[in-house]
PDB file of N, CA and C in Angstrom:
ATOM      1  N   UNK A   1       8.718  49.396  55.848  1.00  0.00           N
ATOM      2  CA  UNK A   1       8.213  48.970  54.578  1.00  0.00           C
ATOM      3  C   UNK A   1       9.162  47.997  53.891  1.00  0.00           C
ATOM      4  N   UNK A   2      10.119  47.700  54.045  1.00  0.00           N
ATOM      5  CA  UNK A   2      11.175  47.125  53.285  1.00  0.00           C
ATOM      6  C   UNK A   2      11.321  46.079  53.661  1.00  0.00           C
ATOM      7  N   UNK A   3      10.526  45.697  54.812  1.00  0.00           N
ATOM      8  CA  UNK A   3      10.400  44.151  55.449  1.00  0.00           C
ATOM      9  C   UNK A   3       8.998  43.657  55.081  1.00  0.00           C
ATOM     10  N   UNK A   4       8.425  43.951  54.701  1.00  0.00           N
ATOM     11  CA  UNK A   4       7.345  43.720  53.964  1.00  0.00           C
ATOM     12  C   UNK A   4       7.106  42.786  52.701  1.00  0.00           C
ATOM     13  N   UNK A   5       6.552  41.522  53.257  1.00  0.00           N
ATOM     14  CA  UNK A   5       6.631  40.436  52.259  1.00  0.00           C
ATOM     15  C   UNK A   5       5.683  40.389  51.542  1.00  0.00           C
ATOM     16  N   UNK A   6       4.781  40.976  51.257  1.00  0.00           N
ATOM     17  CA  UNK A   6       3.814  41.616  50.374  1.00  0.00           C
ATOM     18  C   UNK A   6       4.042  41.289  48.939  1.00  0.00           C
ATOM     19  N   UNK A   7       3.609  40.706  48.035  1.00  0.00           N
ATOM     20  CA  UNK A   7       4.092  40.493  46.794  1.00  0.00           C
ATOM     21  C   UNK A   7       2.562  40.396  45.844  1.00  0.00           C
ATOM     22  N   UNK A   8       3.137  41.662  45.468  1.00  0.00           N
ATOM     23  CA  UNK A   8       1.860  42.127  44.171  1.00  0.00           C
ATOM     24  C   UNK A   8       0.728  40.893  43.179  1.00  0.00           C
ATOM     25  N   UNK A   9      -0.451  40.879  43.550  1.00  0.00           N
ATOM     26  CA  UNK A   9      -0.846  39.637  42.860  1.00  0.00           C
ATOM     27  C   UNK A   9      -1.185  38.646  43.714  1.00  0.00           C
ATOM     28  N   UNK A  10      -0.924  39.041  44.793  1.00  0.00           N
ATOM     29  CA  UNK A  10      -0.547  37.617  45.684  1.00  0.00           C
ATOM     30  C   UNK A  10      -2.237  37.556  46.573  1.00  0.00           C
ATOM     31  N   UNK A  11      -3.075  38.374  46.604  1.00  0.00           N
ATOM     32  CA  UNK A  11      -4.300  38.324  47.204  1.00  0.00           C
ATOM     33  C   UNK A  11      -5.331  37.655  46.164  1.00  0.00           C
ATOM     34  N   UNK A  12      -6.270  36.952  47.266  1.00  0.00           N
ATOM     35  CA  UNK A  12      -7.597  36.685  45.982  1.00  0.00           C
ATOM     36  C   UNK A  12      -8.131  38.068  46.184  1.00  0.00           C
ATOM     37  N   UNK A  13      -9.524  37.195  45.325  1.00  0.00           N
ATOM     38  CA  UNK A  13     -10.681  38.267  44.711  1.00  0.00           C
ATOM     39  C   UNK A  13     -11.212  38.858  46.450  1.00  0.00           C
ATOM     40  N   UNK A  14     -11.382  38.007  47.235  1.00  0.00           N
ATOM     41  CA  UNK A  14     -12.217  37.985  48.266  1.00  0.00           C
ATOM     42  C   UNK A  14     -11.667  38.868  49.307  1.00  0.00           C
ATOM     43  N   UNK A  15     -10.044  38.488  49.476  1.00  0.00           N
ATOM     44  CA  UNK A  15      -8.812  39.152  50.364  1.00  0.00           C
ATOM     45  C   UNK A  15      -8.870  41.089  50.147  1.00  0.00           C
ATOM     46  N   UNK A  16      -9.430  41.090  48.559  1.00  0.00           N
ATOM     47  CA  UNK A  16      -9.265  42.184  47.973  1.00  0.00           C
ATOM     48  C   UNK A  16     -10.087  42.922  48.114  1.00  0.00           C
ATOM     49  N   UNK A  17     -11.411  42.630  48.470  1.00  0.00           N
ATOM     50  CA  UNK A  17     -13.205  43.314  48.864  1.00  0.00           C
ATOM     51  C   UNK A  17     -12.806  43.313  49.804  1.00  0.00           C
ATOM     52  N   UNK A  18     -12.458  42.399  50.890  1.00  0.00           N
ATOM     53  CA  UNK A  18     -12.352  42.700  52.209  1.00  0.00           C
ATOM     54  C   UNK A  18     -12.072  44.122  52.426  1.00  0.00           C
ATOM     55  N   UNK A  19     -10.310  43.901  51.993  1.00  0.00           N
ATOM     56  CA  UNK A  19      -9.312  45.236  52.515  1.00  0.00           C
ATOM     57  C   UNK A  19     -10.429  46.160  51.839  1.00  0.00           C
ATOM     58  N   UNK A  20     -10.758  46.366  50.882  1.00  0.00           N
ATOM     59  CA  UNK A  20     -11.180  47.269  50.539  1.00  0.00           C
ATOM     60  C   UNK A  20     -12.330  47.756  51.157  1.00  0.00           C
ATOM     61  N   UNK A  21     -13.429  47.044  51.424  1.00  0.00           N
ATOM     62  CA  UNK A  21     -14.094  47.443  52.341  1.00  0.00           C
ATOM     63  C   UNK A  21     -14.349  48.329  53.800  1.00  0.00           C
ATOM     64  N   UNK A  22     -12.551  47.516  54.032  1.00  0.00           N
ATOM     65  CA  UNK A  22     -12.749  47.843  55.457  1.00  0.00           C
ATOM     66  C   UNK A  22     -12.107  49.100  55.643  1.00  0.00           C
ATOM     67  N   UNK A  23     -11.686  49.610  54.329  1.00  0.00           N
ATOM     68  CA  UNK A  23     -10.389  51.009  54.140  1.00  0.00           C
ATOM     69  C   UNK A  23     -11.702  51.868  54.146  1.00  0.00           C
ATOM     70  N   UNK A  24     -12.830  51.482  53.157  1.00  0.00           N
ATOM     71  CA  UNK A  24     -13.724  52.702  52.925  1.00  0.00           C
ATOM     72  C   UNK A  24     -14.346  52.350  54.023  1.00  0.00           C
ATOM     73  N   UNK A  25     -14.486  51.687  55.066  1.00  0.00           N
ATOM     74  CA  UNK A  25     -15.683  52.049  56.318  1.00  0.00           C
ATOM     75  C   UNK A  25     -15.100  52.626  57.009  1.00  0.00           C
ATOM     76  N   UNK A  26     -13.812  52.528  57.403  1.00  0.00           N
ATOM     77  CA  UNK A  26     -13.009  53.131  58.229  1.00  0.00           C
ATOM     78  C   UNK A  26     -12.703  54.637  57.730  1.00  0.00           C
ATOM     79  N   UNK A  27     -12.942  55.289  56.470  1.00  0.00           N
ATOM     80  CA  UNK A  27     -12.523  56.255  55.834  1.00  0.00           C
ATOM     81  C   UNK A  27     -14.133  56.937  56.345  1.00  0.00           C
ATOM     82  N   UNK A  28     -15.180  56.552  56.114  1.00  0.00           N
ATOM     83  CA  UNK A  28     -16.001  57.085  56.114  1.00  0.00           C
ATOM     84  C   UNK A  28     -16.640  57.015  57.536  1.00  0.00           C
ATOM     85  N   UNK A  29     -16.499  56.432  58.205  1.00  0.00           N
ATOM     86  CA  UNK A  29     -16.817  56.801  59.748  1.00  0.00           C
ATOM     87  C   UNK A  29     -15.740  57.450  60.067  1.00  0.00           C
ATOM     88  N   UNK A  30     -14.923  57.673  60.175  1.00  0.00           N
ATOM     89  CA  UNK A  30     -13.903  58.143  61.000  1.00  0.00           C
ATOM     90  C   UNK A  30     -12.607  59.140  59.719  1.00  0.00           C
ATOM     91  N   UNK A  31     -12.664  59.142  58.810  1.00  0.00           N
ATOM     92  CA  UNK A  31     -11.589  59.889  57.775  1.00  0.00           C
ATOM     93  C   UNK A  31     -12.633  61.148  57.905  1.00  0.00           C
ATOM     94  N   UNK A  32     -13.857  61.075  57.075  1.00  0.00           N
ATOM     95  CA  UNK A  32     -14.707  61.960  56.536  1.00  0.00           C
ATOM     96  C   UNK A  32     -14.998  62.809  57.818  1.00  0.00           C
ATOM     97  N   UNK A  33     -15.853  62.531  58.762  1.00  0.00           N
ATOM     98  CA  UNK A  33     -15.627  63.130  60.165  1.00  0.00           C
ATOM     99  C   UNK A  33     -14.997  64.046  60.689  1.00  0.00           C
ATOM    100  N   UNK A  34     -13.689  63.432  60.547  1.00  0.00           N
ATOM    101  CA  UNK A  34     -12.735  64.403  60.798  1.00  0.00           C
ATOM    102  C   UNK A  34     -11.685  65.401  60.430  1.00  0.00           C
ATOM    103  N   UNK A  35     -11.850  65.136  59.296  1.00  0.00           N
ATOM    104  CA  UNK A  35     -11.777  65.852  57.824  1.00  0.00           C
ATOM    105  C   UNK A  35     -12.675  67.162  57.828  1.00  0.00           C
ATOM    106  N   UNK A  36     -13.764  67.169  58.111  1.00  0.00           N
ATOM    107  CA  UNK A  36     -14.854  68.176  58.267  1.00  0.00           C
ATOM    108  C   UNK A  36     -14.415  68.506  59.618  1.00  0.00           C
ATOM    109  N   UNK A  37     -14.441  68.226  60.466  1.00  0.00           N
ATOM    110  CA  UNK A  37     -14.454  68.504  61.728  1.00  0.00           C
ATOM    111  C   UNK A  37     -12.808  69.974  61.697  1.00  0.00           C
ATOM    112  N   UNK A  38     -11.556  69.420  61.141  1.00  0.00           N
ATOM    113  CA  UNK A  38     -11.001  69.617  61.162  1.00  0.00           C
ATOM    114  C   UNK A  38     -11.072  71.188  60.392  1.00  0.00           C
ATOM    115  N   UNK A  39     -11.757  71.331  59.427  1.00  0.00           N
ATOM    116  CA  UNK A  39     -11.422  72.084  58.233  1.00  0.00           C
ATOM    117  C   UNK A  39     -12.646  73.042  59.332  1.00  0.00           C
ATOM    118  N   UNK A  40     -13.967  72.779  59.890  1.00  0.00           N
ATOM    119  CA  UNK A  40     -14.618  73.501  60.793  1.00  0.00           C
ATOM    120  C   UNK A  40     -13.639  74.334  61.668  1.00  0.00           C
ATOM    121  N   UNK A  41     -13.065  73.449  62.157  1.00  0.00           N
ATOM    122  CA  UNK A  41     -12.074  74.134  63.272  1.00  0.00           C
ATOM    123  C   UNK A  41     -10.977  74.889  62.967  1.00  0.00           C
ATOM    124  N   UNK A  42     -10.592  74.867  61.663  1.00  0.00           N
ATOM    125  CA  UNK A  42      -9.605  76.243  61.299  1.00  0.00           C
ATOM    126  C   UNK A  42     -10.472  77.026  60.824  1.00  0.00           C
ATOM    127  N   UNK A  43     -11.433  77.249  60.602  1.00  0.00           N
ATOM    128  CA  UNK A  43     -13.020  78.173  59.779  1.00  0.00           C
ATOM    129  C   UNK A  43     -12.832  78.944  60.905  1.00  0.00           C
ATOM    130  N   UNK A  44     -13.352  78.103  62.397  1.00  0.00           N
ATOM    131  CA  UNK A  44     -13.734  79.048  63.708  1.00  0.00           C
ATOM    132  C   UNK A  44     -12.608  79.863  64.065  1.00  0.00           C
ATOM    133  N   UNK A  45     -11.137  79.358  63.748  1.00  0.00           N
ATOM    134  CA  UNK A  45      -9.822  80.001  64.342  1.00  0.00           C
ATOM    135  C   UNK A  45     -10.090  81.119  63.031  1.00  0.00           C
ATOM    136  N   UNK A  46     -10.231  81.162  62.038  1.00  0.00           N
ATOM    137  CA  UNK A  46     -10.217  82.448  61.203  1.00  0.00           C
ATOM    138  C   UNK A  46     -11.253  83.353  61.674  1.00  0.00           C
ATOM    139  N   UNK A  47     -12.349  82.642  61.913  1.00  0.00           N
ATOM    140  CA  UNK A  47     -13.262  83.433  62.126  1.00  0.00           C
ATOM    141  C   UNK A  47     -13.378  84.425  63.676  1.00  0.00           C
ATOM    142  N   UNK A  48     -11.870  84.387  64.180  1.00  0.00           N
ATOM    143  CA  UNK A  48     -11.530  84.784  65.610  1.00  0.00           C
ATOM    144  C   UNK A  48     -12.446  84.668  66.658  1.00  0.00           C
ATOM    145  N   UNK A  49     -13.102  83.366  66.622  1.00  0.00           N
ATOM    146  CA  UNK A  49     -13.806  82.498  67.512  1.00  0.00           C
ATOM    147  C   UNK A  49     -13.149  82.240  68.782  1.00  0.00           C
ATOM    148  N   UNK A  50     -12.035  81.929  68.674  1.00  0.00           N
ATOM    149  CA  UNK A  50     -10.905  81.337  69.686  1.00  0.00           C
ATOM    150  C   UNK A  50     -10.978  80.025  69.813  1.00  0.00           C
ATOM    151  N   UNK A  51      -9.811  79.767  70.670  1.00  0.00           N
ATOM    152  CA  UNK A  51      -9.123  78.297  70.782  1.00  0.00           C
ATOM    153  C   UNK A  51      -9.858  77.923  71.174  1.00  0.00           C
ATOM    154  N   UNK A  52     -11.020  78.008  72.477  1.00  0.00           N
ATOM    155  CA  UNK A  52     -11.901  76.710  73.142  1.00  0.00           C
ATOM    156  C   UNK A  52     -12.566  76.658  72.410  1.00  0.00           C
ATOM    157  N   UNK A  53     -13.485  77.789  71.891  1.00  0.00           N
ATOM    158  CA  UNK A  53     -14.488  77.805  71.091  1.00  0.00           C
ATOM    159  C   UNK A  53     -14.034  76.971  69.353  1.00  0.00           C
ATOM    160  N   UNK A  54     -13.017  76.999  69.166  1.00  0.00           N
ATOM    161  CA  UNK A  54     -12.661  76.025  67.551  1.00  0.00           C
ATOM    162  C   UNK A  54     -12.667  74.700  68.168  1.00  0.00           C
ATOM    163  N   UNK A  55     -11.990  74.488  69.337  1.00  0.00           N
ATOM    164  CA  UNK A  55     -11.991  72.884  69.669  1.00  0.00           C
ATOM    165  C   UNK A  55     -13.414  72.912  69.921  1.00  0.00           C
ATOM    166  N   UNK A  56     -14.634  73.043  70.874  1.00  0.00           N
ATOM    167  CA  UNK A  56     -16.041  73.115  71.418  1.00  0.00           C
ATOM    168  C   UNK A  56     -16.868  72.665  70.019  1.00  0.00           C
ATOM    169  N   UNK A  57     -16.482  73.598  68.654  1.00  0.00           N
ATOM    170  CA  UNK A  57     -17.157  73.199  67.065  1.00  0.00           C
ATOM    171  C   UNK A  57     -16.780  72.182  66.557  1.00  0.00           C
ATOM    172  N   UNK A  58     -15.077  71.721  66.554  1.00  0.00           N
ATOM    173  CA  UNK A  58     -14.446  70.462  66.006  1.00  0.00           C
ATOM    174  C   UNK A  58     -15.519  69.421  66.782  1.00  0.00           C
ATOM    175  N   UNK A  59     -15.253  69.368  68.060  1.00  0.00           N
ATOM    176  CA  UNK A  59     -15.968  67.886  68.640  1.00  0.00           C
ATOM    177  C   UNK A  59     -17.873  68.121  68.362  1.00  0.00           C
ATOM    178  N   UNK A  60     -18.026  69.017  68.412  1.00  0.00           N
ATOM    179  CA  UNK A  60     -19.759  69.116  67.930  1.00  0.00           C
ATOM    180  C   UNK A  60     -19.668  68.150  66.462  1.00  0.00           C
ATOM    181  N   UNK A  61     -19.418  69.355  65.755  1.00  0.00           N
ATOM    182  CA  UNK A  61     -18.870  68.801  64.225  1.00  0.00           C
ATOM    183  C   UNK A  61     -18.562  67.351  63.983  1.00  0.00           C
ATOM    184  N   UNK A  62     -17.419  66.778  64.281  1.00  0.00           N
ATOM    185  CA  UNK A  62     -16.720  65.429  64.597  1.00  0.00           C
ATOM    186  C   UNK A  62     -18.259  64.647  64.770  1.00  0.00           C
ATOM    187  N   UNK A  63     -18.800  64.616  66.010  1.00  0.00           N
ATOM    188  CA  UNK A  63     -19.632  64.093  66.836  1.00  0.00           C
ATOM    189  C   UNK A  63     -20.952  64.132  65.527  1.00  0.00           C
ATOM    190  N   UNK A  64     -21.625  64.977  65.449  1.00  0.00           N
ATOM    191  CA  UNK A  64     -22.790  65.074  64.590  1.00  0.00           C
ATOM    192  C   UNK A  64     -22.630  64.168  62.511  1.00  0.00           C
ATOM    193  N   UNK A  65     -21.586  64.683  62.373  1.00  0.00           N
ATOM    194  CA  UNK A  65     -20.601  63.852  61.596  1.00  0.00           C
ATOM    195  C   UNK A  65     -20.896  62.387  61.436  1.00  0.00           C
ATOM    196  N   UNK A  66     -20.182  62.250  62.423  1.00  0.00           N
ATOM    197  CA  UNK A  66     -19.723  60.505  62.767  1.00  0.00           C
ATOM    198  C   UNK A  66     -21.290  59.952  62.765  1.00  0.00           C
ATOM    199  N   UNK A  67     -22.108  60.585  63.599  1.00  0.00           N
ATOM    200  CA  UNK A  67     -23.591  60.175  63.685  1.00  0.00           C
ATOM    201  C   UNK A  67     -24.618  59.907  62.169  1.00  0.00           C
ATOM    202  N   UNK A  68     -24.257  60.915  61.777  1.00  0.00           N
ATOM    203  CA  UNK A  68     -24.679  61.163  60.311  1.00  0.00           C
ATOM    204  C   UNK A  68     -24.309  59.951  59.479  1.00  0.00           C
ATOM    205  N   UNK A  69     -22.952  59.766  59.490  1.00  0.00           N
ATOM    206  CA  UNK A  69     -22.395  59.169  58.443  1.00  0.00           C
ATOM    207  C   UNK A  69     -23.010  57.438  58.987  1.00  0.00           C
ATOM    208  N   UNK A  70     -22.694  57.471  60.040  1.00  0.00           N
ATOM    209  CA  UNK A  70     -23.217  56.024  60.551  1.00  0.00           C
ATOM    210  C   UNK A  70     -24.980  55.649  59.938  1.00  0.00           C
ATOM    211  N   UNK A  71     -25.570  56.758  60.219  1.00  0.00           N
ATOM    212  CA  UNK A  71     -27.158  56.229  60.088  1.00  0.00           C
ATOM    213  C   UNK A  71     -27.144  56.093  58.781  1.00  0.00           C
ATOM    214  N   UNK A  72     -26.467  57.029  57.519  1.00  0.00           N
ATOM    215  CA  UNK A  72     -26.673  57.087  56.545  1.00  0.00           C
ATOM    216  C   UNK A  72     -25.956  55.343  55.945  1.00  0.00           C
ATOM    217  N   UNK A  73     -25.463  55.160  56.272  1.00  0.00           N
ATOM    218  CA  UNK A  73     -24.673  53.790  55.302  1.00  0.00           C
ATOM    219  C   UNK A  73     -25.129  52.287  56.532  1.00  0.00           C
ATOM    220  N   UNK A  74     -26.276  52.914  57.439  1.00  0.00           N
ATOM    221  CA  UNK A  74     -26.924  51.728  58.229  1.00  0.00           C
ATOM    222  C   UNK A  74     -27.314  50.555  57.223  1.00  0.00           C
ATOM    223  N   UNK A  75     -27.658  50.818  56.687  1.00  0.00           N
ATOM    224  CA  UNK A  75     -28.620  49.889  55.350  1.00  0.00           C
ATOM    225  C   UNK A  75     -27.954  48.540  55.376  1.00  0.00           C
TER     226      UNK A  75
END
């Protein structure tokens, strides 16, 4: 970080939708996903499901997720 020539102010309007854009598509295909997926998969480990069976729900989860979130923001 300290090599970082980055200087506050220094983006346009346009530079600034971009990044921003591309933080929330990337957050929401892939943050949100796995975020759920994740919080599923310590649910199943409490729920003394076991280890294959919490990973087997994470990637269902993850997977159905990611699908979801994609069709929904198709528009």
């Amino acid at each position: 970080m300290a090599d970082d020539d980055y200087v506050p102010g220094s983006m346009d309007i346009s530079d600034q939708k971009s990044t921003y854009e591309n933080v929330m598509k990337f957050s929401g295909y892939w943050g949100m996903p796995f975020s759920i997926a994740l919080g599923t998969f310590f649910t199943a480990l409490l729920a003394d499901s076991g280890l294959l069976a919490g990973f087997f729900i994470f990637f269902l989860v993850f997977i159905l997720t990611h699908i979801f979130v994609k069709m929904f923001f198709a528009h």
